[in-house]
C-alpha atoms as a PDB file:
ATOM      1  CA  UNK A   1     -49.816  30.775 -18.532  1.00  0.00           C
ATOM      2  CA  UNK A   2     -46.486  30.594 -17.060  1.00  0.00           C
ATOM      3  CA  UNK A   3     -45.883  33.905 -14.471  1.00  0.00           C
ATOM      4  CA  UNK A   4     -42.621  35.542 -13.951  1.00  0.00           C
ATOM      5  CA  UNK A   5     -41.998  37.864 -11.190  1.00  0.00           C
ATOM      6  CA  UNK A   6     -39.984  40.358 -11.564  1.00  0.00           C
ATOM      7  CA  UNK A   7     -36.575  39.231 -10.151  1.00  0.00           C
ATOM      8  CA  UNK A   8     -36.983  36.601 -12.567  1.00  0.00           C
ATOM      9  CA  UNK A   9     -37.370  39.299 -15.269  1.00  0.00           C
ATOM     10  CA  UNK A  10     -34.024  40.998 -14.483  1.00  0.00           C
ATOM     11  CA  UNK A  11     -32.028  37.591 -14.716  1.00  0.00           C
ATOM     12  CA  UNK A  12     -33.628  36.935 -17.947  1.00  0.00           C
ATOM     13  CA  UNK A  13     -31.162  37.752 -21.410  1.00  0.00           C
ATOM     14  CA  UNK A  14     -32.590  40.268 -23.707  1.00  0.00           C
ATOM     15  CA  UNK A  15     -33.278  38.122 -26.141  1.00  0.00           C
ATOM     16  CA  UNK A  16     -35.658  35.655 -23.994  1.00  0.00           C
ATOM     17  CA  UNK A  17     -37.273  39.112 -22.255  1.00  0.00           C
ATOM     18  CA  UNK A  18     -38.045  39.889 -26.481  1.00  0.00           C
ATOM     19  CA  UNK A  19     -39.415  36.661 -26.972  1.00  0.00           C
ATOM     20  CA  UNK A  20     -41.947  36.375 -24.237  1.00  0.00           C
ATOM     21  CA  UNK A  21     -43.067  39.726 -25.218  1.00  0.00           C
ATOM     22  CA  UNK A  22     -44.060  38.336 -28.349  1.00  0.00           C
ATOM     23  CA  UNK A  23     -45.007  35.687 -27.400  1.00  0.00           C
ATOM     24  CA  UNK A  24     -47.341  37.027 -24.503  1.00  0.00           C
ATOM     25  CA  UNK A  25     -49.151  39.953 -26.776  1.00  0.00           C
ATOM     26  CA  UNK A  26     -49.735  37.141 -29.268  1.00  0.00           C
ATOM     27  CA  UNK A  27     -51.442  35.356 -26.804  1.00  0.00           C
ATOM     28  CA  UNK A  28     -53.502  38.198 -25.419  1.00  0.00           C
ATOM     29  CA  UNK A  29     -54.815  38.698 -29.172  1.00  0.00           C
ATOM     30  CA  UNK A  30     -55.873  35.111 -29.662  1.00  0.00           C
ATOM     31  CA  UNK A  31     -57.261  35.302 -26.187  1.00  0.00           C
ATOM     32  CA  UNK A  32     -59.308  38.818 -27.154  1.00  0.00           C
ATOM     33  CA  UNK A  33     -60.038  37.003 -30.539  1.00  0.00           C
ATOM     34  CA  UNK A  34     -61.781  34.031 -28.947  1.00  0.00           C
ATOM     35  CA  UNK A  35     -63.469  36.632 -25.880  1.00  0.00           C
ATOM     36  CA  UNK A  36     -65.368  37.898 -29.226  1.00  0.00           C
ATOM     37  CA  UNK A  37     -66.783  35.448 -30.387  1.00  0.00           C
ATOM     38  CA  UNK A  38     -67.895  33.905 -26.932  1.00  0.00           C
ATOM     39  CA  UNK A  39     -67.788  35.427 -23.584  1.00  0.00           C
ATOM     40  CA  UNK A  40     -66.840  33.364 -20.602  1.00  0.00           C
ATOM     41  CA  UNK A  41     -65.439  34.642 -17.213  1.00  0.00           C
ATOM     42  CA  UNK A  42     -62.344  32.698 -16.962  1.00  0.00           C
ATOM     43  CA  UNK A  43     -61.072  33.808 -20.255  1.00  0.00           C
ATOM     44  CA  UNK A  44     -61.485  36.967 -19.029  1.00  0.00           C
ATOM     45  CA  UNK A  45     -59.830  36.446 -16.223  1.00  0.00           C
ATOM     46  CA  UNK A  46     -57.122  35.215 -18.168  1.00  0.00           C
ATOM     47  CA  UNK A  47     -57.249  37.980 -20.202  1.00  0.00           C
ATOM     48  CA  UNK A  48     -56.581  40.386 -17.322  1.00  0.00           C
ATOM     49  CA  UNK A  49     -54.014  38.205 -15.752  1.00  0.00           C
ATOM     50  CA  UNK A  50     -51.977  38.185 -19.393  1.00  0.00           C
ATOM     51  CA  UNK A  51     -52.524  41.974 -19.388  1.00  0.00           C
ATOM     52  CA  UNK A  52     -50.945  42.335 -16.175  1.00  0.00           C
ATOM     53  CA  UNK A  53     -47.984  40.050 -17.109  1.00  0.00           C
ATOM     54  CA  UNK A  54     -47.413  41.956 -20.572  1.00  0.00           C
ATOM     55  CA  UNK A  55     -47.037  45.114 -18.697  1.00  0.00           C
ATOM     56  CA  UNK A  56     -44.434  43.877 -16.226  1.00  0.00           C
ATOM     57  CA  UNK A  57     -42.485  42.126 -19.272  1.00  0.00           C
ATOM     58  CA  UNK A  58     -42.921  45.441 -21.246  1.00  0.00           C
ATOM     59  CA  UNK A  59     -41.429  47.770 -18.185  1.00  0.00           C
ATOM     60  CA  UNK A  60     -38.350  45.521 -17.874  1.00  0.00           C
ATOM     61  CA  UNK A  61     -37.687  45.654 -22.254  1.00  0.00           C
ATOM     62  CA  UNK A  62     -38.550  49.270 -22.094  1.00  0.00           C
ATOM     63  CA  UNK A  63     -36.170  50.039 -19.074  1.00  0.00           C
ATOM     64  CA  UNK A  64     -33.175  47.778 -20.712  1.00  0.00           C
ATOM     65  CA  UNK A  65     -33.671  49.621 -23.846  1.00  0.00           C
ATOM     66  CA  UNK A  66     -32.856  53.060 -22.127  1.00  0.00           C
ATOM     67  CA  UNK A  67     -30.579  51.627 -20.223  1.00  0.00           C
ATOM     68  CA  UNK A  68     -28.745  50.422 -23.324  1.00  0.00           C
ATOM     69  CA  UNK A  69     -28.535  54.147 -25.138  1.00  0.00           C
ATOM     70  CA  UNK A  70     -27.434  55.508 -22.000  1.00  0.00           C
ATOM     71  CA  UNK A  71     -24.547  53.586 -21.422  1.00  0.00           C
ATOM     72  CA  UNK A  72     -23.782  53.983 -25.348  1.00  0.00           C
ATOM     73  CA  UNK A  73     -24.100  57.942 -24.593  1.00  0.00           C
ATOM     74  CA  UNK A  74     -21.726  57.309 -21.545  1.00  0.00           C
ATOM     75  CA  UNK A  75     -19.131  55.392 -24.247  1.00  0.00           C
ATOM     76  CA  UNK A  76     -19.591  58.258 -26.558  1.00  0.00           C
ATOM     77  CA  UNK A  77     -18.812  60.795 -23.673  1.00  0.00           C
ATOM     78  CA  UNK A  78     -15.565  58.727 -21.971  1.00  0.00           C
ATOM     79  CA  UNK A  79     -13.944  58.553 -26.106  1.00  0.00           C
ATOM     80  CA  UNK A  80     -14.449  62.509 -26.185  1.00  0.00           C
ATOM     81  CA  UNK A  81     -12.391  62.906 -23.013  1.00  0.00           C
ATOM     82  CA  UNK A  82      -8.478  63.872 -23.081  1.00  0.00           C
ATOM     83  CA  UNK A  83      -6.772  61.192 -21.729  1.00  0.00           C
ATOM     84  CA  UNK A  84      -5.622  61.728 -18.133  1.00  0.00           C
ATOM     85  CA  UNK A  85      -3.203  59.766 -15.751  1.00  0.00           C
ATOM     86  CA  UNK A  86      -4.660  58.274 -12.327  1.00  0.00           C
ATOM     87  CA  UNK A  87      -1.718  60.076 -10.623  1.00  0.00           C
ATOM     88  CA  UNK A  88      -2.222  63.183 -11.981  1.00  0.00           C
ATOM     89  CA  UNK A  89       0.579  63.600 -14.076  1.00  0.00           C
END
């Protein structure tokens, strides 16, 4: 499993932070899958470690999501605005 710490995260695009999402929950249900059928310590391990990543990956989609509709509220606000002149005119 390949970590990424969060600074990583923040310098990723969108589309690769959706991606390993996907990517990582898939893995954690094969993992859980496979911790079924036989139990061994280092899968769970694994497991846990996955867990941990998922959440971090998760926390920086969730917090680009609301960052996105709040700068599309913002947009919305600014075009509602009467125009004004930096000098005050």
């Amino acid at each position: 499993m390949n970590k990424h710490n969060t600074d990583d995260l923040k310098m990723m695009q969108d589309n690769d932070i959706e991606y390993l999402l996907k990517s990582v929950k898939r893995d954690i249900y094969r993992l859980e899958k496979n911790l079924r059928r036989s139990y061994s310590k280092h899968s769970q391990s694994e497991l846990s470690l996955m867990q941990i990543e998922y959440c971090y990956i998760k926390r920086e989609h969730d917090t680009r999501i609301v960052r996105q509709q709040k700068h599309m509220e913002y947009l919305k606000s600014i075009q509602r605005r009467p125009y004004r002149r930096m000098n005050g005119v």
